[in-house]
C-alpha atoms as a PDB file:
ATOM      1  CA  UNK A   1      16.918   8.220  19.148  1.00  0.00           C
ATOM      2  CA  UNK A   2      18.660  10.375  16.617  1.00  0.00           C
ATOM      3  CA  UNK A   3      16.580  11.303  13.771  1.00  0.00           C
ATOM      4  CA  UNK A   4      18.970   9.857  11.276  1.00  0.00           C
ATOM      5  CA  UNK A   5      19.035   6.182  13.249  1.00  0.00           C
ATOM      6  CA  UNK A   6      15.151   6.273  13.221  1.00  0.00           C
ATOM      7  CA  UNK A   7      15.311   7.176   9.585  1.00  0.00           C
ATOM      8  CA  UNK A   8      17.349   4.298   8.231  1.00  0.00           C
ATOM      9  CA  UNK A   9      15.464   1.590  10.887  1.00  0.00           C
ATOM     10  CA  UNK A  10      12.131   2.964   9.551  1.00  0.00           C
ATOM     11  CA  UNK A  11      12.775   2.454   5.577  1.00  0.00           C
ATOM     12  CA  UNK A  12      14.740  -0.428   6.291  1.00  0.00           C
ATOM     13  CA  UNK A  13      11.710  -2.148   8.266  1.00  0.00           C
ATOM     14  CA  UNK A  14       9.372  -0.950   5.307  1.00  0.00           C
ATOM     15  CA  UNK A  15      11.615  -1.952   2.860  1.00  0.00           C
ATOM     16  CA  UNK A  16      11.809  -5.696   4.240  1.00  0.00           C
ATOM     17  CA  UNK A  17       7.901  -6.156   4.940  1.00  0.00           C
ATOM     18  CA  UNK A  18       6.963  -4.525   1.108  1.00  0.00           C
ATOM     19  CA  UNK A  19       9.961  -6.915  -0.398  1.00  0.00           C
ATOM     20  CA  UNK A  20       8.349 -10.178   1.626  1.00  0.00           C
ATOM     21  CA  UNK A  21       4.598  -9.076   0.708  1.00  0.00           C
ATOM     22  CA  UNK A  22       4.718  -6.735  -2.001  1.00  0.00           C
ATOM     23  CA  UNK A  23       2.604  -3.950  -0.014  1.00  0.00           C
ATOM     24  CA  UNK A  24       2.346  -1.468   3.051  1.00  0.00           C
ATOM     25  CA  UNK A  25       5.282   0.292   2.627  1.00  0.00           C
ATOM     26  CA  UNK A  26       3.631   3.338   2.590  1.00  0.00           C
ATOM     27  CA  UNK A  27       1.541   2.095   6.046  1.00  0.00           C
ATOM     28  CA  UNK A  28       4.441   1.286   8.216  1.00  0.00           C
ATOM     29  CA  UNK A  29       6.937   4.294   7.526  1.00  0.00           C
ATOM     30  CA  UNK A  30       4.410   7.292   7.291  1.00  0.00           C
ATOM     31  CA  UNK A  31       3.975   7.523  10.749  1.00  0.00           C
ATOM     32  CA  UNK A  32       7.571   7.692  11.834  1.00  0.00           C
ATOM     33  CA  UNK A  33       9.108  10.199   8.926  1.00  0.00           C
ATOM     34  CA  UNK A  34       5.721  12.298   9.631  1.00  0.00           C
ATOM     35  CA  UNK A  35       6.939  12.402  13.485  1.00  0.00           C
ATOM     36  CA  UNK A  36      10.484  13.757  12.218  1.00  0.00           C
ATOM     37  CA  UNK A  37       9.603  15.467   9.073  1.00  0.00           C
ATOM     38  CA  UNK A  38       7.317  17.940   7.741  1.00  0.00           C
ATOM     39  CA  UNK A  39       4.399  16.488   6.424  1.00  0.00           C
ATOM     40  CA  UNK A  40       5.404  17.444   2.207  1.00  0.00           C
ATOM     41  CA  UNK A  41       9.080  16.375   2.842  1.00  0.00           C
ATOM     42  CA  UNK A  42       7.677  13.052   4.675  1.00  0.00           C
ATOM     43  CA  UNK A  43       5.212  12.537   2.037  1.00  0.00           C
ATOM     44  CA  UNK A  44       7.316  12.654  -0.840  1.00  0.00           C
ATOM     45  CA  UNK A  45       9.893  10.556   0.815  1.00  0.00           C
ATOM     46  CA  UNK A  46       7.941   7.917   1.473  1.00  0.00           C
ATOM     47  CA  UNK A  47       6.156   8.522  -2.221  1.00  0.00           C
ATOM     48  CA  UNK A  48       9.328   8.022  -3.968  1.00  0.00           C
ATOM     49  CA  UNK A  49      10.958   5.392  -1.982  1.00  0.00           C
ATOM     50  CA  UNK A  50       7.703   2.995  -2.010  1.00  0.00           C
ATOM     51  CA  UNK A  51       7.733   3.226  -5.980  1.00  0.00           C
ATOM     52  CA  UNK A  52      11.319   2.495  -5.756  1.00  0.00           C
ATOM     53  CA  UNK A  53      10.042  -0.511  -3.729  1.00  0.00           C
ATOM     54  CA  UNK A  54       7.399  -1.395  -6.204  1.00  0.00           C
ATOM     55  CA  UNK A  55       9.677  -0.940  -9.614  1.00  0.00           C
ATOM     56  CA  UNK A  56      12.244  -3.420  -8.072  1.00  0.00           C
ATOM     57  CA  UNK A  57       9.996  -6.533  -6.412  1.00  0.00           C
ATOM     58  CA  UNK A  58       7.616  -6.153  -9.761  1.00  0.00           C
ATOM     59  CA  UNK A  59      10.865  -6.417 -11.778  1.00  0.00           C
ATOM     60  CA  UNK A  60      13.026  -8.942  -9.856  1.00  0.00           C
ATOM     61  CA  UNK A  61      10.007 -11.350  -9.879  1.00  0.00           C
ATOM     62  CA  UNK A  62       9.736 -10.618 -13.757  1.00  0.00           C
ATOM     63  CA  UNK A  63       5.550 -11.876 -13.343  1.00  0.00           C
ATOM     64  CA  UNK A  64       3.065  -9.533 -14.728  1.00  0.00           C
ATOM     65  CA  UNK A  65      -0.428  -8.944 -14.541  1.00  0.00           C
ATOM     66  CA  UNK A  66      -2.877  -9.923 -17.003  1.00  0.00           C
ATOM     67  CA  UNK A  67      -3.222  -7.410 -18.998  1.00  0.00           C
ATOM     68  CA  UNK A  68      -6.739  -7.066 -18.889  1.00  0.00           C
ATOM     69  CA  UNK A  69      -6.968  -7.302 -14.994  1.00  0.00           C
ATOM     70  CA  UNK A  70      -4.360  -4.609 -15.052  1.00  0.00           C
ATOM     71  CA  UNK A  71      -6.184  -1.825 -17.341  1.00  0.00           C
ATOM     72  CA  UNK A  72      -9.387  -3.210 -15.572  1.00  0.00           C
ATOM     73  CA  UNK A  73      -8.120  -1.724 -12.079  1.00  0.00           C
ATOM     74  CA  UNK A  74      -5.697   0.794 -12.674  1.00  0.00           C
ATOM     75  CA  UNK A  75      -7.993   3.148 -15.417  1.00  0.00           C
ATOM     76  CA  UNK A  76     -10.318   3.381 -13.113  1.00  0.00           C
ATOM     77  CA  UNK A  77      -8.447   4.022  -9.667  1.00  0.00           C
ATOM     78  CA  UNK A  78      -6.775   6.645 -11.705  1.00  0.00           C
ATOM     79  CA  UNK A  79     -10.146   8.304 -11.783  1.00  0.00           C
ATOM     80  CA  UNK A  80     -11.388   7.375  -8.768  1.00  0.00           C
ATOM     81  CA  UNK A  81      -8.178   9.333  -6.903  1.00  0.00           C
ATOM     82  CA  UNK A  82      -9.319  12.938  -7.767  1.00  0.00           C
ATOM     83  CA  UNK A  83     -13.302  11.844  -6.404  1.00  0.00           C
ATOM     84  CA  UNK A  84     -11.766  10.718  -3.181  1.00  0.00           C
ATOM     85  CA  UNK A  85      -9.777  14.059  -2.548  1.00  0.00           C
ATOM     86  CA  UNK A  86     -12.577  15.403  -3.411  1.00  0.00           C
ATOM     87  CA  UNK A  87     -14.256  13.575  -1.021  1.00  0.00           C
ATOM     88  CA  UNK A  88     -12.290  15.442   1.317  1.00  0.00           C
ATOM     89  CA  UNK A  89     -13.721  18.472   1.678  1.00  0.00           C
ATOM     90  CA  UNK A  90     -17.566  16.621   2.917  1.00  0.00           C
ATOM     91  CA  UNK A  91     -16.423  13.538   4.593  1.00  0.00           C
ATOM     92  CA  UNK A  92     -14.735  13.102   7.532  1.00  0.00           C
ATOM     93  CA  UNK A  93     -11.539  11.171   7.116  1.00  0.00           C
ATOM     94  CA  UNK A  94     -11.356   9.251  10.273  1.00  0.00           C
ATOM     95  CA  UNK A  95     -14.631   8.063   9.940  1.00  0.00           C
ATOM     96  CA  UNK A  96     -13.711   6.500   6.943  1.00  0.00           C
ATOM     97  CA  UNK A  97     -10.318   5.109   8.311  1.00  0.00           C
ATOM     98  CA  UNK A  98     -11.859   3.395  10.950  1.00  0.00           C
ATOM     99  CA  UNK A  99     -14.126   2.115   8.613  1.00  0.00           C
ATOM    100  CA  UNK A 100     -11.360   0.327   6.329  1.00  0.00           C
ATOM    101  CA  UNK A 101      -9.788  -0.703   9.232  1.00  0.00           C
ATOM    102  CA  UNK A 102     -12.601  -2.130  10.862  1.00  0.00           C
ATOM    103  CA  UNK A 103     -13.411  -3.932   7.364  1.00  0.00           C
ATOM    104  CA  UNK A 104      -9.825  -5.265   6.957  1.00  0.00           C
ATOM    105  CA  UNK A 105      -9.694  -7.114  10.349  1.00  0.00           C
ATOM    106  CA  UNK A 106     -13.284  -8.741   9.444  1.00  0.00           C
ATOM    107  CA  UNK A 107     -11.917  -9.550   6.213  1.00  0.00           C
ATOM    108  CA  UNK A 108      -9.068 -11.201   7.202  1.00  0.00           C
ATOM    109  CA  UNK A 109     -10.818 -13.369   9.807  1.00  0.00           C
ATOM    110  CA  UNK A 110     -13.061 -14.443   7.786  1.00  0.00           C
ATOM    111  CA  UNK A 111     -11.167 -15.432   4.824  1.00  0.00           C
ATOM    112  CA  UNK A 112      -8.456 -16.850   7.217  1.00  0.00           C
ATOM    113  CA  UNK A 113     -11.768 -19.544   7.766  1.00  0.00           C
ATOM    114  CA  UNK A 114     -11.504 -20.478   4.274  1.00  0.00           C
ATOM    115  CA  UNK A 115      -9.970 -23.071   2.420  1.00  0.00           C
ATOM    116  CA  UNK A 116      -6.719 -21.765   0.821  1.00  0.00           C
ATOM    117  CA  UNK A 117      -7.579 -22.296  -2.733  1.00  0.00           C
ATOM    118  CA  UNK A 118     -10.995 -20.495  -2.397  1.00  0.00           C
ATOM    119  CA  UNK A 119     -12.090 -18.019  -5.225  1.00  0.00           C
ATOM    120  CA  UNK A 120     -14.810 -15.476  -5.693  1.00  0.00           C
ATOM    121  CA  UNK A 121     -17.282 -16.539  -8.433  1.00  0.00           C
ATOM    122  CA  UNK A 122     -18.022 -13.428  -9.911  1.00  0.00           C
ATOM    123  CA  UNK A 123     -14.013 -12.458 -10.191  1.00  0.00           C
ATOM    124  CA  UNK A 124     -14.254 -10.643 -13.878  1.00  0.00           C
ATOM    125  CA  UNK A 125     -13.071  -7.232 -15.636  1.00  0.00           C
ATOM    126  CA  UNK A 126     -16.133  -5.538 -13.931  1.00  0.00           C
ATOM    127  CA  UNK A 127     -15.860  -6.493 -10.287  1.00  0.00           C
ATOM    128  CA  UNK A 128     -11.967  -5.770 -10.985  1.00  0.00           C
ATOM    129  CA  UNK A 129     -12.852  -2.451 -11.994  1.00  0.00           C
ATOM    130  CA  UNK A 130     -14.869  -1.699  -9.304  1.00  0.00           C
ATOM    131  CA  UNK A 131     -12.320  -2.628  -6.318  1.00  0.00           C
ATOM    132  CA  UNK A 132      -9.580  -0.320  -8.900  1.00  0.00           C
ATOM    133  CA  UNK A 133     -12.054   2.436  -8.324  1.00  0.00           C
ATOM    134  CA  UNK A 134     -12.512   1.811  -4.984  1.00  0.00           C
ATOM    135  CA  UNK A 135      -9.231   1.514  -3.619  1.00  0.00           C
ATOM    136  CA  UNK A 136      -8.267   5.007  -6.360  1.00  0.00           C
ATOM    137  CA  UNK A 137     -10.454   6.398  -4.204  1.00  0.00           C
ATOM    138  CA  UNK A 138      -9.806   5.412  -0.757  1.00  0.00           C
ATOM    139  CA  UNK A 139      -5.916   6.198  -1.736  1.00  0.00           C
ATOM    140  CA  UNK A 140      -7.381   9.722  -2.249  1.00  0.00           C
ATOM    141  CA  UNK A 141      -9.664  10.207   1.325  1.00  0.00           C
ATOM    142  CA  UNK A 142      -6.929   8.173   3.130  1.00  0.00           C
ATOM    143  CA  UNK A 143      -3.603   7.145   1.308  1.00  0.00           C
ATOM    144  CA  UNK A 144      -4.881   3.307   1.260  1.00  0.00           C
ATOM    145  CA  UNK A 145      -5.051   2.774  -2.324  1.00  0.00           C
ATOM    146  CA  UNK A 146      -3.064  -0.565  -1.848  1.00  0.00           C
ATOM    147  CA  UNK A 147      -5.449  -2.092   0.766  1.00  0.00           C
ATOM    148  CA  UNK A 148      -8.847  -3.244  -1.294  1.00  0.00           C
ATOM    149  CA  UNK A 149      -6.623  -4.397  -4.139  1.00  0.00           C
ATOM    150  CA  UNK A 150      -4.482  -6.573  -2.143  1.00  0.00           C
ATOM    151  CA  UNK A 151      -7.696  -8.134  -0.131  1.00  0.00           C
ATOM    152  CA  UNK A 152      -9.623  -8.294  -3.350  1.00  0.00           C
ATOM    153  CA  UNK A 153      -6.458 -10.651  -5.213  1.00  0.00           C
ATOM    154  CA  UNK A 154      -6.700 -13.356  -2.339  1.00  0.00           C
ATOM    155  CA  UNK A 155      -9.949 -14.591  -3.209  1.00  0.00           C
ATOM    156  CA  UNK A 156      -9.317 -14.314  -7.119  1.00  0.00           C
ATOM    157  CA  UNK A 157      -7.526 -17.540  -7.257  1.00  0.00           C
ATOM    158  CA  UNK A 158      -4.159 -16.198  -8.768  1.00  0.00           C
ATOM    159  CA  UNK A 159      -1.157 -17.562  -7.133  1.00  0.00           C
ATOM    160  CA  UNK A 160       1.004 -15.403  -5.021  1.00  0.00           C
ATOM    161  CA  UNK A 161       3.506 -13.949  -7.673  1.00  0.00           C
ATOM    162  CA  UNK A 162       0.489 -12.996  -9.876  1.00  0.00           C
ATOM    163  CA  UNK A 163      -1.308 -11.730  -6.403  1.00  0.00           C
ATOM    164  CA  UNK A 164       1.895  -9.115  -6.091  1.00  0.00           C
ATOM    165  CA  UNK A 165       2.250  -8.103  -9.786  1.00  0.00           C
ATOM    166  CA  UNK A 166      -1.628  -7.356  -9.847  1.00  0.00           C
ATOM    167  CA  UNK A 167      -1.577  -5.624  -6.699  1.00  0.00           C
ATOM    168  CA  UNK A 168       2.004  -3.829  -6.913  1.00  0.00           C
ATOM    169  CA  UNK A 169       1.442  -2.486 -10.981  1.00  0.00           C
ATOM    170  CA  UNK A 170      -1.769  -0.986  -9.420  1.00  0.00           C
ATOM    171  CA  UNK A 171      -0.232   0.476  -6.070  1.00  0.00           C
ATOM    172  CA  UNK A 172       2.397   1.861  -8.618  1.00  0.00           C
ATOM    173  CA  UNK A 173       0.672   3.795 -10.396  1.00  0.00           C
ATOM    174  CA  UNK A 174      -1.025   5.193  -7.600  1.00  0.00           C
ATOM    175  CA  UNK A 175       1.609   6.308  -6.458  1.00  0.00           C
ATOM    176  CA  UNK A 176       3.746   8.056  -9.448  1.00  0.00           C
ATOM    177  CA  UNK A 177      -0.473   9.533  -9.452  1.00  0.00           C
ATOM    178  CA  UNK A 178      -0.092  10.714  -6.200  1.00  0.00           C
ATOM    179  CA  UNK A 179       3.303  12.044  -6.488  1.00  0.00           C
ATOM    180  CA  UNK A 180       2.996  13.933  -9.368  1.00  0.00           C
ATOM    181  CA  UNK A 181       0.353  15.628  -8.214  1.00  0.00           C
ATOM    182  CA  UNK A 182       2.301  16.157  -5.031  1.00  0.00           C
ATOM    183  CA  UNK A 183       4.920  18.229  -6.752  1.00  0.00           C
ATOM    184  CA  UNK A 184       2.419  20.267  -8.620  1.00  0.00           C
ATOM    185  CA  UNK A 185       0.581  21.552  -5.665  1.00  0.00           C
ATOM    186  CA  UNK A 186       3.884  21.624  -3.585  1.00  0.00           C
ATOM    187  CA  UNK A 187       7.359  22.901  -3.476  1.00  0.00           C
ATOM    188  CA  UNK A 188      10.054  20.234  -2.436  1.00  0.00           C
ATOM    189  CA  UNK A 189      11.931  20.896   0.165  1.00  0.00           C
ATOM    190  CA  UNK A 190      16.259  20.936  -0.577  1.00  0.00           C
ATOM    191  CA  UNK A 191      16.181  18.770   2.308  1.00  0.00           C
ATOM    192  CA  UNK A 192      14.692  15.830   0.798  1.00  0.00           C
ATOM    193  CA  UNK A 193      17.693  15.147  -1.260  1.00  0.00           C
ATOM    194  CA  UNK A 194      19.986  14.344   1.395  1.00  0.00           C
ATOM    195  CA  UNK A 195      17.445  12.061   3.077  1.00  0.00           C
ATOM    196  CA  UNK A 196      16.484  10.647  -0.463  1.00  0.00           C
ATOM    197  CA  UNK A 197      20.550   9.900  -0.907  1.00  0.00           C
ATOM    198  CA  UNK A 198      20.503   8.024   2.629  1.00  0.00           C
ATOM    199  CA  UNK A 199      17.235   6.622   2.010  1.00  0.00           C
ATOM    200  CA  UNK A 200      17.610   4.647  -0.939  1.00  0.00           C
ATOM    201  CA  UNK A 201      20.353   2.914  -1.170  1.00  0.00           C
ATOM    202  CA  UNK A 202      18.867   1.359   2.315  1.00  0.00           C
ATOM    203  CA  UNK A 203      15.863   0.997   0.555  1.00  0.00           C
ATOM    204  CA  UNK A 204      17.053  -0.850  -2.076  1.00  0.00           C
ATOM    205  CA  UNK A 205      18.905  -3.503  -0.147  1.00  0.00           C
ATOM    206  CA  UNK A 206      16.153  -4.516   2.159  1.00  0.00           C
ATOM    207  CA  UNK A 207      13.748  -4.772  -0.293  1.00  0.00           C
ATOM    208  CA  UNK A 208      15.862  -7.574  -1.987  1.00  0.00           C
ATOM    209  CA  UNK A 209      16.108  -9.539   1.591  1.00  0.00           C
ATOM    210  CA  UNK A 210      12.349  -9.633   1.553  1.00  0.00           C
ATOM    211  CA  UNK A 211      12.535 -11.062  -1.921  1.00  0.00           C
ATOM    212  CA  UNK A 212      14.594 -13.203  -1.393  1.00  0.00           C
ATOM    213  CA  UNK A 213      12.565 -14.363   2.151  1.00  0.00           C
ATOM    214  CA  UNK A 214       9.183 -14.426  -0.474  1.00  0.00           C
ATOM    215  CA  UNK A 215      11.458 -17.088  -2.814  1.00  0.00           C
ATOM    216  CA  UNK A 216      11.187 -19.605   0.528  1.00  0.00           C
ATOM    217  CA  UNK A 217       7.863 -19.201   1.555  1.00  0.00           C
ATOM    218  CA  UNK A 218       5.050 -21.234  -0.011  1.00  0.00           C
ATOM    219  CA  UNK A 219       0.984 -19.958  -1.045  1.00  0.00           C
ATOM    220  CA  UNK A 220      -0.088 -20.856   2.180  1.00  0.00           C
ATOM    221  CA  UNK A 221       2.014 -18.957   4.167  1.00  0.00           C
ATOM    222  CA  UNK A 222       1.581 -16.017   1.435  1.00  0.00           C
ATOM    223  CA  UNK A 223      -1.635 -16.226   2.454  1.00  0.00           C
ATOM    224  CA  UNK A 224      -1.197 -16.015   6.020  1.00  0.00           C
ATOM    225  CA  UNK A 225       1.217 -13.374   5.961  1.00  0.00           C
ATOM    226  CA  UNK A 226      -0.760 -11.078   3.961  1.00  0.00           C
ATOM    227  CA  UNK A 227      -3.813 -11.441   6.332  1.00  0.00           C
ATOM    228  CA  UNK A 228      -1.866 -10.780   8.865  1.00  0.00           C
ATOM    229  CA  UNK A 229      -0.610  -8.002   7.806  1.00  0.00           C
ATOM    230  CA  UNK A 230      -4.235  -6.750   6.171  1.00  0.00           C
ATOM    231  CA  UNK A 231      -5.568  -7.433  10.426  1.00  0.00           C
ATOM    232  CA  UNK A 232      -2.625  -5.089  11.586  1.00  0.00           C
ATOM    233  CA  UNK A 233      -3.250  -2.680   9.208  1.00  0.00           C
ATOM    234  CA  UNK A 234      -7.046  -2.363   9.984  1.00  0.00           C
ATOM    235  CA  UNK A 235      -5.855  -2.159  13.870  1.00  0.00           C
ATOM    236  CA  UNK A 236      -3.623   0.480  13.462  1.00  0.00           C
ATOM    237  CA  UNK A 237      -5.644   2.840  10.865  1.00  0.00           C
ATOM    238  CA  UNK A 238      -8.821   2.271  13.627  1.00  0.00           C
ATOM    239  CA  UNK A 239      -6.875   2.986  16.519  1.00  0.00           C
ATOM    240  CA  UNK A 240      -4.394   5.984  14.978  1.00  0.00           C
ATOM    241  CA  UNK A 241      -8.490   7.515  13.613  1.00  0.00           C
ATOM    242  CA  UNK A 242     -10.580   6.797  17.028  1.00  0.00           C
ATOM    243  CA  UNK A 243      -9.332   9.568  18.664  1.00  0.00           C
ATOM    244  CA  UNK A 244     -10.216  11.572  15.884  1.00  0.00           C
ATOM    245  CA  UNK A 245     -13.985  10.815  15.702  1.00  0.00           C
ATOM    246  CA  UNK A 246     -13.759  11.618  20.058  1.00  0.00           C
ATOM    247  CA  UNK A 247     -11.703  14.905  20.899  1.00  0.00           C
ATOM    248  CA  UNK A 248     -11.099  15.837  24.225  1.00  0.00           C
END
């Protein structure tokens, strides 16, 4: 398929699932541009047009998080980040892959057993914190900053448009995070600006037909969607890092 084709279907597609869910942008076009692209020109890509993604669902949906939650998470995944790429250099990042992913499909079929209006007991500003640092530094071993965050807001008892603005401001940041410390370590290829210019505007449009798919659905199948997705997730990252842990 030509490269430019595959380009457009592969944002587009991303694009429409992070619209409808407000997540896994990132997870379902890195593994396409990084099969057409070098891996900094992919990267940043993908970096720029997931906060693009972000900005415009957390701002068409005009919900925001509590504030508290919000400073609760974010301050410290932003310190968690640098631990995790730390992390790096003494852990081996498949192992840790499959274990997210292995975690995310037992998550989701377990809490798919619940009732839909279940809640965590001890949801407060600490436990908040913790899953910020957690996922800060799971973005950092293995670019899933978004997935604790998102797993942790279904069992807090917000309702879906809270769920997204908690999850989404956090993801967010992340990711300006991640890029800027992208583009401090790295030089930019000229290229990216012509697939930035075709990117975008494609971008920009399918992100407001999942919107405006989220504005029909109800909490349950929120719910539903977002495990599913969370399952499918956990598959992929555990079969993409199995061969990993097993060369040859």
């Amino acid at each position: 398929m030509n490269e430019t084709l595959l380009l457009i279907l592969c944002v587009g597609c991303a694009g429409l699932i992070s619209g409808l869910t407000g997540f896994a942008f990132a997870l379902i076009a890195s593994g396409t541009l990084l099969s057409i692209r070098s891996p900094v020109e992919a990267t940043a890509l993908v970096l720029v047009c997931s906060i693009l993604s972000q900005s415009l669902s957390i701002l068409r949906l005009r919900t925001w998080p509590p504030r508290g939650t919000a400073f609760a998470m974010i301050l410290p995944g932003l310190a968690g980040a640098p631990i995790g790429i730390h992390l790096l250099h003494g852990l081996d990042p498949n192992v840790v892959k499959v274990s997210i992913g292995a975690f995310l499909v037992l998550y989701s079929g377990i809490v798919s057993l619940l009732r839909a209006d279940f809640r965590v007991g001890f949801g407060n500003p600490w436990s908040d914190g913790a899953i910020g640092f957690l996922g800060g530094v799971l973005g950092g071993i293995a670019g899933l900053s978004g997935a604790l965050p998102t797993a942790w807001s279904l069992v807090r008892g917000w309702d879906p448009r809270t769920q997204r603005a908690v999850y989404q401001s956090f993801t967010l940041v992340m990711q300006v995070w991640a890029l800027a410390i992208l583009l401090f370590l790295d030089p930019i290829p000229p290229e990216l600006v012509g697939d930035l210019a075709l990117a975008l505007p494609v971008v920009l449009v399918s992100v407001l037909a999942g919107l405006s798919l989220f504005a029909r659905i109800d909490q349950r199948r929120f719910r539903s969607l977002v495990l599913g997705l969370l399952a499918a997730i956990g598959l992929t990252t555990t079969a993409l890092a199995l061969p990993g842990l097993f060369p040859g």
